[in-house]
Protein backbone atom coordinates (compact mmCIF):
# COMPACT_ATOMS: atom_id res chain seq x y z
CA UNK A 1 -18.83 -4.92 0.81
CA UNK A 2 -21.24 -2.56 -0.49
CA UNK A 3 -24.25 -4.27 0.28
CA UNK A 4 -22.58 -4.77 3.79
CA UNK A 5 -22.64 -1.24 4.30
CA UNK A 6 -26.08 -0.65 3.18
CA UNK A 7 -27.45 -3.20 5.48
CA UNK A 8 -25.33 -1.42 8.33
CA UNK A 9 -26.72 1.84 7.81
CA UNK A 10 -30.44 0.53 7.48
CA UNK A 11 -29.92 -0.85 11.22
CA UNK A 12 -29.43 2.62 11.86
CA UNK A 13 -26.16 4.27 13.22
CA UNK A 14 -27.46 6.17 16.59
CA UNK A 15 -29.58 2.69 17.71
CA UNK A 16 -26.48 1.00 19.75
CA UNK A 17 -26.55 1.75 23.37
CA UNK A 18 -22.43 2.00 24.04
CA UNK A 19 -21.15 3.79 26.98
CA UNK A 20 -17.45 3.05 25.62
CA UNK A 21 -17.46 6.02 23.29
CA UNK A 22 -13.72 7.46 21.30
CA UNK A 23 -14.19 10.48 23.97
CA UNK A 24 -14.84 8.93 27.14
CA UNK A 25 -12.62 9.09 29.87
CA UNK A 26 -12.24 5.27 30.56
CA UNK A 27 -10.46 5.20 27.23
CA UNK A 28 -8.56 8.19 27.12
CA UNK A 29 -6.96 7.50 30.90
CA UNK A 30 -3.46 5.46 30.65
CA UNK A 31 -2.08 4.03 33.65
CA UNK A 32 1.98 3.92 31.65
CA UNK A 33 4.10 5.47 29.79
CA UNK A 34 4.37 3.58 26.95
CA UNK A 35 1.07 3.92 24.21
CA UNK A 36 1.62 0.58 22.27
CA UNK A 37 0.68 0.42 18.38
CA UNK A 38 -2.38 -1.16 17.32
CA UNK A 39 -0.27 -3.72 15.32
CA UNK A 40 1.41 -5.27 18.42
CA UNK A 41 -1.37 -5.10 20.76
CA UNK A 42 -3.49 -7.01 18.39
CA UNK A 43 -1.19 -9.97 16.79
CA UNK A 44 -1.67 -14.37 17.40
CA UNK A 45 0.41 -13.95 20.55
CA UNK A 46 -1.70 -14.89 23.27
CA UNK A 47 0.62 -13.41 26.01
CA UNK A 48 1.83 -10.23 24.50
CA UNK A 49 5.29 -11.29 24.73
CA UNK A 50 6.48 -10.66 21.09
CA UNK A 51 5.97 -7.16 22.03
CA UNK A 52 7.96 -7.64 25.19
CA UNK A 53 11.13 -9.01 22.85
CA UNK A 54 10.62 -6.31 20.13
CA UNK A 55 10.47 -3.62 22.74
CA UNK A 56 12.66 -4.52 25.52
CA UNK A 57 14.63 -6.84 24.71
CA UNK A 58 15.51 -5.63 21.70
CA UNK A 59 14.65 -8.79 18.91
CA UNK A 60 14.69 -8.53 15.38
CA UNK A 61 11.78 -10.60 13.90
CA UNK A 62 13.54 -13.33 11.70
CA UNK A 63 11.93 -13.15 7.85
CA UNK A 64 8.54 -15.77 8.05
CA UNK A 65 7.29 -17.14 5.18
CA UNK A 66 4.14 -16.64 7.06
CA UNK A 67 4.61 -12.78 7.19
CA UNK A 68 5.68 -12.71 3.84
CA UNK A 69 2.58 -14.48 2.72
CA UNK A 70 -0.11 -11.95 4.73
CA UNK A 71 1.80 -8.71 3.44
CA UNK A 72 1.65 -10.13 -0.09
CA UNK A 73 -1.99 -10.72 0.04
CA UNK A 74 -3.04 -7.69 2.34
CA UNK A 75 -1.48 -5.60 -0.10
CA UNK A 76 -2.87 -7.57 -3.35
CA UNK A 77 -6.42 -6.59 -1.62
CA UNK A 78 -5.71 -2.58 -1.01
CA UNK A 79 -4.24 -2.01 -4.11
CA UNK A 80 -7.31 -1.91 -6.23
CA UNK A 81 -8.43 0.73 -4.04
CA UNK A 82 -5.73 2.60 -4.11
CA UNK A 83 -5.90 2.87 -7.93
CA UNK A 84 -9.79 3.18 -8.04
CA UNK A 85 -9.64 6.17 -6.53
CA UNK A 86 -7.10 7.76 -8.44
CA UNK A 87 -9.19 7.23 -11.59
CA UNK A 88 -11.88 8.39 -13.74
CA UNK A 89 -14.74 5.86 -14.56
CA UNK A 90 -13.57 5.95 -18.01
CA UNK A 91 -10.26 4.55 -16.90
CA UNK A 92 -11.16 2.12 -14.56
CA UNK A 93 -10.68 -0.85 -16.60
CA UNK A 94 -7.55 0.00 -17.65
CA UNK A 95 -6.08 1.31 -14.71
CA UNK A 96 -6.29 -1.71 -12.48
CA UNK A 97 -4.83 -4.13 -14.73
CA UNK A 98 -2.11 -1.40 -15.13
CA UNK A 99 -1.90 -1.67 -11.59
CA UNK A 100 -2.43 -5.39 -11.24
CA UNK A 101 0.49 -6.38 -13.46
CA UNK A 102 2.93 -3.91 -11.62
CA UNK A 103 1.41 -6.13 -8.34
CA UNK A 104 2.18 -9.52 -10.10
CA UNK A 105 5.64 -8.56 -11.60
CA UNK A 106 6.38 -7.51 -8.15
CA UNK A 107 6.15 -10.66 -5.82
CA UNK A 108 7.41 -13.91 -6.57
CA UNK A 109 5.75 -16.66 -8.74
CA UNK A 110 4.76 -18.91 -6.16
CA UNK A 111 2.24 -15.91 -5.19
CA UNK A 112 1.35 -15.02 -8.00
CA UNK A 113 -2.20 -17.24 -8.31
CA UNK A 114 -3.22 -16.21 -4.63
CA UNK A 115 -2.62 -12.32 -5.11
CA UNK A 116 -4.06 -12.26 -8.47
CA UNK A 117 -7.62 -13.65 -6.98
CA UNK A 118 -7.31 -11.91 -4.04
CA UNK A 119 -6.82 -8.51 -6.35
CA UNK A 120 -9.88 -9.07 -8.29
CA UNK A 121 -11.84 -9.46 -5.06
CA UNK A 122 -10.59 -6.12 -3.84
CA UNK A 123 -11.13 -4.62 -7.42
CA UNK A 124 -14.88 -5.66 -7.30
CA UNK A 125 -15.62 -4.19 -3.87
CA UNK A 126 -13.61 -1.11 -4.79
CA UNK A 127 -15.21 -0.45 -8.52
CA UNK A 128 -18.73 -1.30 -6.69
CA UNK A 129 -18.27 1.79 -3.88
CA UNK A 130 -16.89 3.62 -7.15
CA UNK A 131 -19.68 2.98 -9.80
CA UNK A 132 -22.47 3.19 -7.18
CA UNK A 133 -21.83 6.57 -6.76
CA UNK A 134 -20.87 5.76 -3.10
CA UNK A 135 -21.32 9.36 -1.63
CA UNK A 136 -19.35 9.03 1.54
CA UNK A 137 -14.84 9.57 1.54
CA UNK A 138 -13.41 6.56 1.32
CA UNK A 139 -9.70 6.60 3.03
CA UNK A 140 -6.97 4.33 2.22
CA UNK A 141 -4.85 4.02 5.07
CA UNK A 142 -5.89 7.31 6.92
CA UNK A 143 -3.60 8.48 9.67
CA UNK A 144 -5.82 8.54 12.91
CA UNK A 145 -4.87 9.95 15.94
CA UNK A 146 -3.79 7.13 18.07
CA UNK A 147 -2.74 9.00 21.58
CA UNK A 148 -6.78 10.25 21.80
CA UNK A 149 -7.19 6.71 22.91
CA UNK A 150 -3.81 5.64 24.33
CA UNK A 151 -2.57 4.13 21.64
CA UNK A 152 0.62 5.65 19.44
CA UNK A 153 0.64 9.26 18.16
CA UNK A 154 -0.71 7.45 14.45
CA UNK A 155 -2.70 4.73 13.86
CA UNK A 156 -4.17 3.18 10.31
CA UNK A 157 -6.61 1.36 9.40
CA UNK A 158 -6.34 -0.57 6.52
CA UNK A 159 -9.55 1.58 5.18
CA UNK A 160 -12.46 4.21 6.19
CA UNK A 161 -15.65 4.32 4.43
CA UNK A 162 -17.17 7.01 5.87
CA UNK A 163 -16.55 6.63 9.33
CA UNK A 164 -16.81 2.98 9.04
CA UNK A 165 -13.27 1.56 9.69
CA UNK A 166 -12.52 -1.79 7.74
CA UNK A 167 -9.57 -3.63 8.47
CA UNK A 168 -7.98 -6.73 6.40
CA UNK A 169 -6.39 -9.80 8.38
CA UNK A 170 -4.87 -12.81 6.32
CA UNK A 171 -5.06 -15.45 8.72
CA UNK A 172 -7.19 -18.76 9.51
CA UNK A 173 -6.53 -18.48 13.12
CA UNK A 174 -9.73 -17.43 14.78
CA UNK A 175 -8.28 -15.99 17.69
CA UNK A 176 -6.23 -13.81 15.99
CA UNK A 177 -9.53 -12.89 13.60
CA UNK A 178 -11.41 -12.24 17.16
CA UNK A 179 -8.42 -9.61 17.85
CA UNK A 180 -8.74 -7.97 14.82
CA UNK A 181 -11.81 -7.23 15.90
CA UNK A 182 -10.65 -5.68 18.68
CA UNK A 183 -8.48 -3.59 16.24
CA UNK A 184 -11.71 -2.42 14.60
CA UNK A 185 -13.09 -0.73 18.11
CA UNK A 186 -9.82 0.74 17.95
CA UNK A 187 -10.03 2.59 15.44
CA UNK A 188 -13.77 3.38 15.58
CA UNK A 189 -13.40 5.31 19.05
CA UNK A 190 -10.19 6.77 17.12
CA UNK A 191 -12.67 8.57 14.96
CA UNK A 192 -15.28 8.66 17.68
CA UNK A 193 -12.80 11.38 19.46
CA UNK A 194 -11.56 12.95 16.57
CA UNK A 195 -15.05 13.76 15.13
CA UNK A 196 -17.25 13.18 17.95
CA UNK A 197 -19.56 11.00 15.95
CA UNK A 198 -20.92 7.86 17.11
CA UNK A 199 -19.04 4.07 15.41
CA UNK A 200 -20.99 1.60 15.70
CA UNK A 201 -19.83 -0.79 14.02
CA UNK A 202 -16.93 -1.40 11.53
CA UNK A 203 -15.88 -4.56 8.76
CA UNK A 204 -13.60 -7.37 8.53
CA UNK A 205 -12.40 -8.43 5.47
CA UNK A 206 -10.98 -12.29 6.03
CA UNK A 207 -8.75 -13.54 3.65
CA UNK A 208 -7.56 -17.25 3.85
CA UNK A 209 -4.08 -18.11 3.05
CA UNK A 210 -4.51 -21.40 2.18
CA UNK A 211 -7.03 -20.88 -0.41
CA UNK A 212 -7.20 -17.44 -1.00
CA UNK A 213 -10.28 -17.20 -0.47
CA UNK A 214 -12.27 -13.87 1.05
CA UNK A 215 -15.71 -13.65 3.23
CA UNK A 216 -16.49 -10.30 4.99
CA UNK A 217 -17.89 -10.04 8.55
CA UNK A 218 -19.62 -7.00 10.13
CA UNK A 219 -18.17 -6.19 13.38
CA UNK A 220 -21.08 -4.59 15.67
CA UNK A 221 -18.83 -2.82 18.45
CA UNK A 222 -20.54 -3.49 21.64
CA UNK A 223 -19.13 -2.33 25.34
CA UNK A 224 -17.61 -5.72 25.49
CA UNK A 225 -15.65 -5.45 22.89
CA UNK A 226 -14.45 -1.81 23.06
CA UNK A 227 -13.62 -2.75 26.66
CA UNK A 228 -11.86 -6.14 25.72
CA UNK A 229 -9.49 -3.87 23.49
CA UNK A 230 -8.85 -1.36 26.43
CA UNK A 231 -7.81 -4.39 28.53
CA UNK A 232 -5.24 -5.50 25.35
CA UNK A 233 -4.02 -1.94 25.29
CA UNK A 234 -2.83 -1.80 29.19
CA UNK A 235 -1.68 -5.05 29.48
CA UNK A 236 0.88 -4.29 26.60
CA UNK A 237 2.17 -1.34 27.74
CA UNK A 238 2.48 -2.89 30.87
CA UNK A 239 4.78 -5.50 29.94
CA UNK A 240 6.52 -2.63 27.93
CA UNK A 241 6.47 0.04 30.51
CA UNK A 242 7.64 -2.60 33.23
CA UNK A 243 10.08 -4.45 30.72
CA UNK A 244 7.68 -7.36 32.59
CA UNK A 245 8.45 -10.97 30.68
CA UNK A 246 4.99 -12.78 30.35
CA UNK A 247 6.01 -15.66 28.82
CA UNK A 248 4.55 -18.09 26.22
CA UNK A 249 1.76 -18.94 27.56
CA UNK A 250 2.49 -22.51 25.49
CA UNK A 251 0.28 -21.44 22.62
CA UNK A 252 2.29 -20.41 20.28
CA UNK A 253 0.92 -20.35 16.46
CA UNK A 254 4.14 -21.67 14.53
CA UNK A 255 3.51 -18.62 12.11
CA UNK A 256 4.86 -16.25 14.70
CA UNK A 257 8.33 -14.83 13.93
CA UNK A 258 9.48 -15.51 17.33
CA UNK A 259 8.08 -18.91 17.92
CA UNK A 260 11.55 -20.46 18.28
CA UNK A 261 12.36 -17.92 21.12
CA UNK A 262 9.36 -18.83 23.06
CA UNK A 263 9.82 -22.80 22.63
CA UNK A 264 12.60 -22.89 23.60
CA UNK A 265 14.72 -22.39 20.23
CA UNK A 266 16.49 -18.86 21.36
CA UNK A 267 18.04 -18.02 24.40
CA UNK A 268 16.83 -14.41 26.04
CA UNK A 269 18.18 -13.21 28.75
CA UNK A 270 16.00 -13.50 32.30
CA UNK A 271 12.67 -14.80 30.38
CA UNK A 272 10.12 -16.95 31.07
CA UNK A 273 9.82 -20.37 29.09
């Protein structure tokens, strides 16, 4: 992730012509009441609706293995961070596999394998920031200021380095991968109007369930995609704001929490099949 960075800043930060910027007004206008979160505007649902039954209709996700699985790993990724930075170099060594057993004796054993790879990836990235004298703050789940850009009073991405957002998604579903990256110009015009500095670009870090293993992807956040997000945004709170059912739209990943709702399996009031 390091190297990532690097090569980002080399391409230099004030190059990328963007007219989609964290303070203009075509982001900071809303058209409803309701300012979704960033996690439901951005999830595998490619109709929004498992916002609409969390929010209006008032559904309680089921427990998902799925679910279970992404939190497990999500968090087996951040955690080296978290304890990085809390550390002397002297202590390093010790202090993540202080806090990587805690991490293993804390999920079940079926997970333990996956998280315990997917740690040490996070530990390299985060001892390489830390030992390379990495100049810039690096944030752990900073609290943004969402309703700057019509989104919820707080938003957090999974990290900042800098003012380069980085978000983690566990998933092999590219579409939901393509939304996360949605998620990333989210955040980047987040601190675009806080700080009035220029985003240009921010970093995925895919992790696959199925084989736990990791790639990273930098994100260059064109008008297209800033704007793409903007769309997600309204159309939510929309269906919020206008308690508006927009059905399944009959792609439904089986992960989803609500899939039996939308095929058919529940039974909610007035919807759409």
């Amino acid at each position: 992730m390091f190297r990532l960075f690097g090569r980002g800043r080399v391409l230099g930060l004030g190059d990328l012509p963007v007219e989609v910027r964290g303070w203009s007004r075509e982001v900071s206008e809303v058209y409803y009441e309701y300012l979704p979160t960033v996690s439901e505007t951005f999830t595998p649902c490619p109709t929004h609706r498992d916002a609409y039954l969390r929010r209006v209709v008032g559904v309680k996700a089921p427990a998902n293995n799925s679910l279970g699985v992404g939190k497990v790993l999500h968090d087996a990724f951040l955690t080296p961070f978290k304890a990085v930075y809390r550390l002397d170099a002297g202590s390093l060594v010790e202090g993540l596999a202080r806090a990587k057993g805690e991490l293993l004796g804390s999920i079940t054993n079926d997970l333990v394998g996956a998280a315990s790879v997917v740690f040490d990836y996070g530990a390299r990235f985060a001892m390489d920031l830390k030992l390379e004298s990495f100049l810039l703050p690096v944030a752990v789940e900073p609290e943004l200021s969402g309703s700057l850009v019509g989104f919820s009073d707080v938003i957090k991405p999974d990290l900042v380095l800098g003012m380069i957002p980085v978000e983690v998604v566990v998933s092999d579903n590219q579409d939901y991968i393509a939304r996360k990256e949605e998620a990333l110009a989210v955040y980047a015009m987040a601190l675009e109007a806080m700080w009035s500095n220029p985003v240009n670009y921010g970093i995925l870090v895919i992790i696959n369930p199925r084989t736990a293993s990791l790639i990273t992807r930098q994100v260059v956040l064109t008008d297209d995609v800033r704007r793409a997000a903007i769309r997600e945004r309204d159309e939510t709170a929309r269906i919020v704001s206008r308690k508006d059912d927009p059905g399944s739209g009959g792609r439904c990943p089986q992960s989803c929490p609500f899939y039996d709702y939308c095929m058919g399996g529940g039974n909610v009031p007035g919807s759409k099949q």
